[in-house]
C-alpha atoms as a PDB file:
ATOM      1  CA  UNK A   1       0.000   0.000   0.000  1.00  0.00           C
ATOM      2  CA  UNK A   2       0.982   3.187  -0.997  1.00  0.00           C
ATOM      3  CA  UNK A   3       1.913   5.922   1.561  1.00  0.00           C
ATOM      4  CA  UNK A   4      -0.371   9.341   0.688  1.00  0.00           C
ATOM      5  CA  UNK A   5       1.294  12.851   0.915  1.00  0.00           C
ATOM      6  CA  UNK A   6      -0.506  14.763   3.192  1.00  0.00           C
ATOM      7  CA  UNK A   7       0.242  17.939   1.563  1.00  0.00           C
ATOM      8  CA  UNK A   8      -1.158  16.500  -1.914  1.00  0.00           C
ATOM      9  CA  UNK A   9      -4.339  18.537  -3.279  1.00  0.00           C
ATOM     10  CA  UNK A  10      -7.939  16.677  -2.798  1.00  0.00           C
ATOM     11  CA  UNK A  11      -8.950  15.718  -6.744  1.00  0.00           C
ATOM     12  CA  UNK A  12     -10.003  17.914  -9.233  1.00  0.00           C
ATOM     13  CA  UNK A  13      -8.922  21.004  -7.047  1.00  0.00           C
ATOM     14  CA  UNK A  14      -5.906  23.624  -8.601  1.00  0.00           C
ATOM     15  CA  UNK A  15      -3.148  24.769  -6.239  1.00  0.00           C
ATOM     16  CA  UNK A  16      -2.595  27.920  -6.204  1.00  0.00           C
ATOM     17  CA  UNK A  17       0.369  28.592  -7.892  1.00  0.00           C
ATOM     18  CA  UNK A  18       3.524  30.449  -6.558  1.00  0.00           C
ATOM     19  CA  UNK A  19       5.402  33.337  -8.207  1.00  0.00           C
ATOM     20  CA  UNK A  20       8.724  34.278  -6.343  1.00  0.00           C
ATOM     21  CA  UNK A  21       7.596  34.025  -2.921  1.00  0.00           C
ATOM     22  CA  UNK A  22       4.189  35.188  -3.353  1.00  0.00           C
ATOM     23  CA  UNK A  23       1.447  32.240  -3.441  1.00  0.00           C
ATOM     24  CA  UNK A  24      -1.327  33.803  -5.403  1.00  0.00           C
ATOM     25  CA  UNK A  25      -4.726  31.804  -5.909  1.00  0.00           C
ATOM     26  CA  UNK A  26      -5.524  32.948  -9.713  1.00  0.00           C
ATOM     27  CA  UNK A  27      -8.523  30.024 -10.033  1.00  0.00           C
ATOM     28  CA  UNK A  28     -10.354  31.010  -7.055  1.00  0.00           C
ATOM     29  CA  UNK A  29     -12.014  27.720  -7.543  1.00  0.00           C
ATOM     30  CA  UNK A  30     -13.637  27.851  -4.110  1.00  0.00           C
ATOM     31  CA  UNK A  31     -15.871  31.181  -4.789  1.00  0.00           C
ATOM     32  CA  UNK A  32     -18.884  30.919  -6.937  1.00  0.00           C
ATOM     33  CA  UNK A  33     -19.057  31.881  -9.697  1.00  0.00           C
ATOM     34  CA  UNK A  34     -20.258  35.123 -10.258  1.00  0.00           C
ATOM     35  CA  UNK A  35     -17.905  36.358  -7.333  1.00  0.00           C
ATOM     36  CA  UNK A  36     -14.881  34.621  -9.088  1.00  0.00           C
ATOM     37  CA  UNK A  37     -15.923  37.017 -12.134  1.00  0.00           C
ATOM     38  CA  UNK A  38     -16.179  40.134 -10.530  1.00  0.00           C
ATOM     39  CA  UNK A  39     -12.638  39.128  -8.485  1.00  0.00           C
ATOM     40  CA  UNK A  40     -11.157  38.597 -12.049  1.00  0.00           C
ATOM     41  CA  UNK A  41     -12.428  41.872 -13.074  1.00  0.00           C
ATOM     42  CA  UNK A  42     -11.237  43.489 -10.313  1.00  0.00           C
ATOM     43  CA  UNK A  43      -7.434  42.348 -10.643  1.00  0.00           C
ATOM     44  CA  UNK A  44      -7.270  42.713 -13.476  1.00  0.00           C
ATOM     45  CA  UNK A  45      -8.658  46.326 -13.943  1.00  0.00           C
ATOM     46  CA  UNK A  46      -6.572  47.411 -10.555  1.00  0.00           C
ATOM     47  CA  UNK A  47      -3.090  46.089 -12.063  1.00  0.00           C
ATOM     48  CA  UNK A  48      -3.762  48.144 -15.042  1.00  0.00           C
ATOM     49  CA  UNK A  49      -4.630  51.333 -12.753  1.00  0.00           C
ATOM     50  CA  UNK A  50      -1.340  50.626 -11.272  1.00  0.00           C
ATOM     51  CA  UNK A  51       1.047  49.784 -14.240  1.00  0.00           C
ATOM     52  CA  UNK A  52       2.995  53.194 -15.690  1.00  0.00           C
ATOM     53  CA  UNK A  53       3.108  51.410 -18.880  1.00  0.00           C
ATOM     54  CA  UNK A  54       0.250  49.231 -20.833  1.00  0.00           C
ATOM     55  CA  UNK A  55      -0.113  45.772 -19.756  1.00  0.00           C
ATOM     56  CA  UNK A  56       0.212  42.809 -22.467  1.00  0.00           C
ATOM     57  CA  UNK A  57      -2.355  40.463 -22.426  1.00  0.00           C
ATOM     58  CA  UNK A  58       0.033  37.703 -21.243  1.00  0.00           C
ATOM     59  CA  UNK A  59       0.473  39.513 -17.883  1.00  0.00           C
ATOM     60  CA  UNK A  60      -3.091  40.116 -17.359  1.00  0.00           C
ATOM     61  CA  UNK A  61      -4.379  36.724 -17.839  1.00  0.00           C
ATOM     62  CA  UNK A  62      -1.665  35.047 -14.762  1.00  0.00           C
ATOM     63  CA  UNK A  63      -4.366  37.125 -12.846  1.00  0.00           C
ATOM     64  CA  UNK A  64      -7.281  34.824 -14.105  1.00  0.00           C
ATOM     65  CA  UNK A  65      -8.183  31.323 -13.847  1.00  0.00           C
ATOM     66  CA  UNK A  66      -7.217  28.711 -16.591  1.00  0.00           C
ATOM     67  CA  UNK A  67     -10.600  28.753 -17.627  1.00  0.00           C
ATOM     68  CA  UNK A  68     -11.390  32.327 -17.558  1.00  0.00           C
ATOM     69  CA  UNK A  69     -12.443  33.845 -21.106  1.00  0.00           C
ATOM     70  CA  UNK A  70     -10.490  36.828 -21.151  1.00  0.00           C
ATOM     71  CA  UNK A  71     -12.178  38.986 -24.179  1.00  0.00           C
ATOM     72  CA  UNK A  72     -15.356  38.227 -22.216  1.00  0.00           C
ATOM     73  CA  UNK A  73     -13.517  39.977 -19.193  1.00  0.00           C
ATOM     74  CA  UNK A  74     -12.401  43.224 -21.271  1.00  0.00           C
ATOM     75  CA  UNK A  75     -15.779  43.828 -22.196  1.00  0.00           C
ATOM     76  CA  UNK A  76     -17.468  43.288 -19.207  1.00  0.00           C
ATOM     77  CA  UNK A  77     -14.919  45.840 -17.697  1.00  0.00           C
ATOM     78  CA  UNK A  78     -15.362  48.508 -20.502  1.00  0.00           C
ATOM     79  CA  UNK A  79     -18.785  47.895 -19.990  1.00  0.00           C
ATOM     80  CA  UNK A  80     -18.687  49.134 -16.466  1.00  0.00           C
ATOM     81  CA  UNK A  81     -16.150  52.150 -17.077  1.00  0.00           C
ATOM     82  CA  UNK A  82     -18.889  53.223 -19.457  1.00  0.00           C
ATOM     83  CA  UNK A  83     -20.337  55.794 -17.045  1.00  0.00           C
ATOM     84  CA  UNK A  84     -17.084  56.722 -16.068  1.00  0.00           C
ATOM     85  CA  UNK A  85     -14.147  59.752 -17.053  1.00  0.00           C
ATOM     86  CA  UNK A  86     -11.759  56.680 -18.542  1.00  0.00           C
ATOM     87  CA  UNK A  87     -11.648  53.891 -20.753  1.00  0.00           C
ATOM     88  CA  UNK A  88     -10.376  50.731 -21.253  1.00  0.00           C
ATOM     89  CA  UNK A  89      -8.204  50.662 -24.232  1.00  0.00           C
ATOM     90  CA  UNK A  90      -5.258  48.299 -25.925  1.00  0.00           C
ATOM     91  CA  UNK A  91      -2.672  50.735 -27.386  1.00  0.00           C
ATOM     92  CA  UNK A  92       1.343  49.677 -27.854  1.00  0.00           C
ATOM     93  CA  UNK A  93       0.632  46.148 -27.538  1.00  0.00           C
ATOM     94  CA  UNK A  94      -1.311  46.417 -23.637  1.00  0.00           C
ATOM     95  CA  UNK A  95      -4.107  47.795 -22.072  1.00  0.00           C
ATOM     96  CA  UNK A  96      -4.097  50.904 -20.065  1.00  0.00           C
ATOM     97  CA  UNK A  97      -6.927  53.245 -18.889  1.00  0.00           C
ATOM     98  CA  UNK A  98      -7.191  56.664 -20.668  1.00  0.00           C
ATOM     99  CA  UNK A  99      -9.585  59.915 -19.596  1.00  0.00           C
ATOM    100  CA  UNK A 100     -11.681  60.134 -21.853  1.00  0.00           C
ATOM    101  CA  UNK A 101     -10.943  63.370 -24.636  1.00  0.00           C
ATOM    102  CA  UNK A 102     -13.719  65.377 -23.401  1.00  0.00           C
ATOM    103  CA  UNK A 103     -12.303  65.746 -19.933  1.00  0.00           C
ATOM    104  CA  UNK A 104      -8.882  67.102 -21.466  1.00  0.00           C
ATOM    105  CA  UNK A 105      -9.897  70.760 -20.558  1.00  0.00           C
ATOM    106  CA  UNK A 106     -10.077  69.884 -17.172  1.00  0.00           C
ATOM    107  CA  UNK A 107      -7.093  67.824 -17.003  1.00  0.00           C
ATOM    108  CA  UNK A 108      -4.926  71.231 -18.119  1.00  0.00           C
ATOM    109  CA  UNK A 109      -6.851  73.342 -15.841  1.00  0.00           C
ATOM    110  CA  UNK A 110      -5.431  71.649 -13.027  1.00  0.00           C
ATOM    111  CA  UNK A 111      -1.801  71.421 -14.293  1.00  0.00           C
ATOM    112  CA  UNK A 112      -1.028  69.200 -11.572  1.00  0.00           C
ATOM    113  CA  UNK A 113       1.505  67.112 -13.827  1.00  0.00           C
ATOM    114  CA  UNK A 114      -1.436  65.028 -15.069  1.00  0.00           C
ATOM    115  CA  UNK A 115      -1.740  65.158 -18.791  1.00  0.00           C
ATOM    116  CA  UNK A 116      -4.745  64.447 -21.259  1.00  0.00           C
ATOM    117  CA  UNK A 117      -4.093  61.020 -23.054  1.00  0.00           C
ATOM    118  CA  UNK A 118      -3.091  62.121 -26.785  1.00  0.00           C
ATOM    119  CA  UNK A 119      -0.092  63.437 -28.612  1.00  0.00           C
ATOM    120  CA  UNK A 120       2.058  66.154 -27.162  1.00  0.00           C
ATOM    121  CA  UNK A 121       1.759  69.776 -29.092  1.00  0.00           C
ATOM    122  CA  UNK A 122       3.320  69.326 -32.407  1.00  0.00           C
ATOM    123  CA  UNK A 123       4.037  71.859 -35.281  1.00  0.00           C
ATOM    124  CA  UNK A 124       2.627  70.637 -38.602  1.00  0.00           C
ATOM    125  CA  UNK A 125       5.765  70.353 -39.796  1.00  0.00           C
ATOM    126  CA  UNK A 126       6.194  68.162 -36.818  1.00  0.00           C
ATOM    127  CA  UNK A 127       2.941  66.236 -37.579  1.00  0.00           C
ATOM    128  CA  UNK A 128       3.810  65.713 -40.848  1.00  0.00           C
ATOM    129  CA  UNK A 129       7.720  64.010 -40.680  1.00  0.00           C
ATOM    130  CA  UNK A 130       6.371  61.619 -37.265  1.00  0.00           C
ATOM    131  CA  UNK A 131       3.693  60.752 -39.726  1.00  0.00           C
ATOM    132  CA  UNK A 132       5.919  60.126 -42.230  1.00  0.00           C
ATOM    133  CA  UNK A 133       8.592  58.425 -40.872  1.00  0.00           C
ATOM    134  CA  UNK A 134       5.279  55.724 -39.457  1.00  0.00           C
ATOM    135  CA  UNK A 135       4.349  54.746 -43.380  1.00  0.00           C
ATOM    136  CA  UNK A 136       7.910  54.653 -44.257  1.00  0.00           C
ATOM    137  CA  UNK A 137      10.287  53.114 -41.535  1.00  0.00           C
ATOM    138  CA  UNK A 138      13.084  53.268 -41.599  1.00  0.00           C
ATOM    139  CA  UNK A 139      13.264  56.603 -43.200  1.00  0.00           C
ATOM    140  CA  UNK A 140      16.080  58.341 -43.916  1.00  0.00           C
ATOM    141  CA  UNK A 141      15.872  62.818 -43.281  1.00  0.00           C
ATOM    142  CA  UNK A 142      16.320  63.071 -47.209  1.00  0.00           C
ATOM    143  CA  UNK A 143      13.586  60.709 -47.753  1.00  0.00           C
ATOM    144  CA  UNK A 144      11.296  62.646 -45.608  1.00  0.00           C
ATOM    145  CA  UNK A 145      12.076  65.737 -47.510  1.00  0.00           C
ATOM    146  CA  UNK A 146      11.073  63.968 -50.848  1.00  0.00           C
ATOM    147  CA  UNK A 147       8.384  62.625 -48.871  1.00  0.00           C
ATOM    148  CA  UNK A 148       6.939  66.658 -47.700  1.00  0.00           C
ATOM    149  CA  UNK A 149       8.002  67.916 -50.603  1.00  0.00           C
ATOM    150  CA  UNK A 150      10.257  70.259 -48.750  1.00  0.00           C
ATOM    151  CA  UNK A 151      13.653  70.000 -46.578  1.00  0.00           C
ATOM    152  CA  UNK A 152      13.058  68.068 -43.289  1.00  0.00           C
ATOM    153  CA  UNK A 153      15.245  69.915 -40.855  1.00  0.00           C
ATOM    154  CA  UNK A 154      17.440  68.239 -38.236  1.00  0.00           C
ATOM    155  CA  UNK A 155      15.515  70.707 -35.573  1.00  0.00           C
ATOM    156  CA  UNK A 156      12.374  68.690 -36.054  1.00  0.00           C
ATOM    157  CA  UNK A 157      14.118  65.241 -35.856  1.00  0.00           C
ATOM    158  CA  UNK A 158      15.598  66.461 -32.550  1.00  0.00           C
ATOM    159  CA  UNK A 159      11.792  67.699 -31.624  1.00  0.00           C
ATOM    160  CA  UNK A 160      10.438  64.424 -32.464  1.00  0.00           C
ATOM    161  CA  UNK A 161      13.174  62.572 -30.502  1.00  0.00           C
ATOM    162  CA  UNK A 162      12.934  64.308 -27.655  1.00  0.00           C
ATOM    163  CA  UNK A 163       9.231  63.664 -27.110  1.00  0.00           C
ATOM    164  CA  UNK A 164      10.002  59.941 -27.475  1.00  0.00           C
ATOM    165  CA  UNK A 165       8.003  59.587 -30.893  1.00  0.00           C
ATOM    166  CA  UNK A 166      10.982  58.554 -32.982  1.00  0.00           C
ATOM    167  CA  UNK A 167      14.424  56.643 -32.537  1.00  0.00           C
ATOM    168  CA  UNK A 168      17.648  56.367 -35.036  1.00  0.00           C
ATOM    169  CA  UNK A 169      17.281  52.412 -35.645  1.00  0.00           C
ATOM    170  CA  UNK A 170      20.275  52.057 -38.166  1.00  0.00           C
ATOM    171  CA  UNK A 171      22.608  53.864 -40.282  1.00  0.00           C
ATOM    172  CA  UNK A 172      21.114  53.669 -43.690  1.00  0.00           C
ATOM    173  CA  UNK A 173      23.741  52.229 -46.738  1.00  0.00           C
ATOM    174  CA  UNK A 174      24.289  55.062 -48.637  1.00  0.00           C
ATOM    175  CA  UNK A 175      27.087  57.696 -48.471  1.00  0.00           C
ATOM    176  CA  UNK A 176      27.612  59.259 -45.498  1.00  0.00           C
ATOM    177  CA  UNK A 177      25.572  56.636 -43.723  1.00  0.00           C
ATOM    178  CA  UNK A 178      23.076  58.596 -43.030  1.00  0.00           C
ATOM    179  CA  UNK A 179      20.701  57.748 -39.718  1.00  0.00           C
ATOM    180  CA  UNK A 180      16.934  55.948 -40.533  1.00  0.00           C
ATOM    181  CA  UNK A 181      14.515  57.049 -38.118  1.00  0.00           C
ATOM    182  CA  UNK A 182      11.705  54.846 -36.493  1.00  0.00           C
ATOM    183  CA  UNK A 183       8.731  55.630 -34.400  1.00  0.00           C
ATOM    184  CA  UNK A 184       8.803  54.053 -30.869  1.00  0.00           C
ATOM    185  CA  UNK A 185       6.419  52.264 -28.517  1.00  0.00           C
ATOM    186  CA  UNK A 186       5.597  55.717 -27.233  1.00  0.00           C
ATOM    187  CA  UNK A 187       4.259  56.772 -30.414  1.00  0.00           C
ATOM    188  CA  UNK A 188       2.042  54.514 -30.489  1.00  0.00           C
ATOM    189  CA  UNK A 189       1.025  55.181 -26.807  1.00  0.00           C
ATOM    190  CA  UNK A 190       0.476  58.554 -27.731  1.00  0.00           C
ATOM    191  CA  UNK A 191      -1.652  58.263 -30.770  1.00  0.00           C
ATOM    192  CA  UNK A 192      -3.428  55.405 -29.024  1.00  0.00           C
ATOM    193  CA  UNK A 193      -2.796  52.853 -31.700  1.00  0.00           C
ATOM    194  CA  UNK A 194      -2.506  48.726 -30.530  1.00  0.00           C
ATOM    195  CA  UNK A 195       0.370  48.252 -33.357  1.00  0.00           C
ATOM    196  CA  UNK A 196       1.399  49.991 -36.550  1.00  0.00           C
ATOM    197  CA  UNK A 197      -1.345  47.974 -38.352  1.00  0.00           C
ATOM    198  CA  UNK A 198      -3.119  50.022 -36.908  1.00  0.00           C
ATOM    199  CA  UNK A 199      -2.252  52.893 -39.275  1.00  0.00           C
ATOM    200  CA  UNK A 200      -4.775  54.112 -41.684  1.00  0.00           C
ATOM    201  CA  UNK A 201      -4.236  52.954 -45.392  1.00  0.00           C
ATOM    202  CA  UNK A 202      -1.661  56.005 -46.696  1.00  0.00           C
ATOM    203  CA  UNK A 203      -3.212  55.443 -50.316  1.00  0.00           C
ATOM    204  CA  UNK A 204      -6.814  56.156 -48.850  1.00  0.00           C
ATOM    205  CA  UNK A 205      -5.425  59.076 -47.355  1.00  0.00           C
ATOM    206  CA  UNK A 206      -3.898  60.669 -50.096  1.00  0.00           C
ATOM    207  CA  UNK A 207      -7.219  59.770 -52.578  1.00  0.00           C
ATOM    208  CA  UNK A 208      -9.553  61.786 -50.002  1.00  0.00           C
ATOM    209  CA  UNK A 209      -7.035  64.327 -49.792  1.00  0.00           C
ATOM    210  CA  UNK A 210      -6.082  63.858 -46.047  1.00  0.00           C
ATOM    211  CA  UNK A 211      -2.480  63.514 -46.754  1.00  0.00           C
ATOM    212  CA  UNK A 212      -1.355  66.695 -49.080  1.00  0.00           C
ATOM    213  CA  UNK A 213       1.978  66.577 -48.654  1.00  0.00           C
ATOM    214  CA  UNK A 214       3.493  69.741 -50.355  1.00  0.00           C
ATOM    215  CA  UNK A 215       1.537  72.040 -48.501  1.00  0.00           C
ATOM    216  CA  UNK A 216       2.955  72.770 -45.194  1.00  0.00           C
ATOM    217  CA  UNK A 217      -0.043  74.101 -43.345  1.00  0.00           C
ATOM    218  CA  UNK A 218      -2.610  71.118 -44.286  1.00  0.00           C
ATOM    219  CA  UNK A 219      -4.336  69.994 -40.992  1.00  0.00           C
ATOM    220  CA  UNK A 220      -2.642  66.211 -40.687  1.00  0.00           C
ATOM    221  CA  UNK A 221      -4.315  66.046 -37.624  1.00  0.00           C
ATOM    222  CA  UNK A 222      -6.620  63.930 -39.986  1.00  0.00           C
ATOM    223  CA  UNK A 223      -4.220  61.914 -40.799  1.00  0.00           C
ATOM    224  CA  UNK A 224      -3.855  59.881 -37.310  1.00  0.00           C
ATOM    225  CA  UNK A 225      -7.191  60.543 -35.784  1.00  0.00           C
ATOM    226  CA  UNK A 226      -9.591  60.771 -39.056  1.00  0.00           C
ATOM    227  CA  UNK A 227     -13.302  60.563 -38.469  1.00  0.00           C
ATOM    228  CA  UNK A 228     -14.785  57.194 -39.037  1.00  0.00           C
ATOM    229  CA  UNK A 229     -16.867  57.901 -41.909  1.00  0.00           C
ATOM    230  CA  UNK A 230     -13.657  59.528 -43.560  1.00  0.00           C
ATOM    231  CA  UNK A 231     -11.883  56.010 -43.287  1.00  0.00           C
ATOM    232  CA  UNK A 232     -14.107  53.262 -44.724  1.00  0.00           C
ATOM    233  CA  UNK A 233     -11.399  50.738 -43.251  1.00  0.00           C
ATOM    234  CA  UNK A 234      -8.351  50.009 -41.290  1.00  0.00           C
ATOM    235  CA  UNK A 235      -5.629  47.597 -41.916  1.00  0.00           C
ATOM    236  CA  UNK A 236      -6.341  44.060 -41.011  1.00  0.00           C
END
């Protein structure tokens, strides 16, 4: 006869499982069921409060039981933040909670060191090269002068760099090895996009004259946050 462990779990019942030191319960198999729900939601919805950064997926579901549907949880939190001054929203690859726009005005009022979600004050000029430099990375500064139609100056690359919205990712192979610029995670934080497939089609842009590149003062705000009945579709 077999000796039995006494620390071996009863049948059919999860132990919790241990990170570092920490032994954290993510089933919560003893609660019923509709409390195990709302304890998912909570977690999961407090972890994001918490994080500076948005929070993959991958992280977020260690919160939840193995058998927890966890696009059923998003929606049932975004369905309760409804009434409230944020959302729920995946941007850069995570989830983080964002005022919503129409509470911006109050947000600057304060000037507290809180800040409205959206991209920090950029020139059109400005607007124009980040925009750019999305569509065509890695892009070289001569390319994004073809690309405006007019000379990209190395004072706007320094702009753009220093709010975090671009990066030099290699030394292009042509003389002089010139840098090519990139657009970081924080651009996409900023313009509240999950990935850069996110981008609006640059063809269906230019065709409903969003994207007029030689003229320096065209409102490119368009470009990133278009209207929905300006953009019949997204990339997949």
């Amino acid at each position: 006869m077999k000796a039995h462990r006494q620390d071996s779990a009863p049948p059919n019942r999860r132990v919790p499982r241990r990170d570092g030191d920490l032994l954290f319960d993510a089933d919560l198999s003893d609660l019923p069921q509709a409390m195990r729900w709302r304890e998912w939601m909570g977690r999961v919805e407090a972890a994001i409060f918490a994080a500076p950064l948005p929070v993959t997926r991958d992280a977020l579901t260690k919160l939840v039981g193995r058998d927890c549907n966890f696009d059923d949880l998003i929606c049932d939190i975004r369905e309760d933040l409804r009434a409230r001054p944020y959302d729920l929203v995946l941007v850069a690859g995570g989830y983080q909670l964002r005022t919503k726009p129409r509470y911006a005005d109050a947000i600057r009022v304060l000037n507290n060191g809180a800040r409205a979600a959206g991209p920090p004050a950029l020139t059109p000029t400005e607007l124009l090269t980040v925009t750019a430099i999305a569509y065509l990375q890695p892009a070289t500064r001569a390319e994004l002068s073809q690309f405006a139609g007019r000379e990209i100056s190395r004072d706007v690359i320094g702009a753009l760099k220093r709010h975090r919205l671009i990066d030099a990712a290699l030394r292009a192979p042509e003389p002089g090895a010139p840098f090519a610029y990139v657009t970081t995670r924080k651009f996409l934080e900023v313009f509240g996009l999950a990935s850069l497939r996110d981008l609006p089609d640059i063809e269906r842009l230019e065709d409903k004259g969003l994207l007029e590149r030689p003229k320096p003062e065209s409102d490119l705000d368009a470009v990133l946050f278009a209207e929905e009945e300006d953009l019949e579709e997204h990339w997949e």
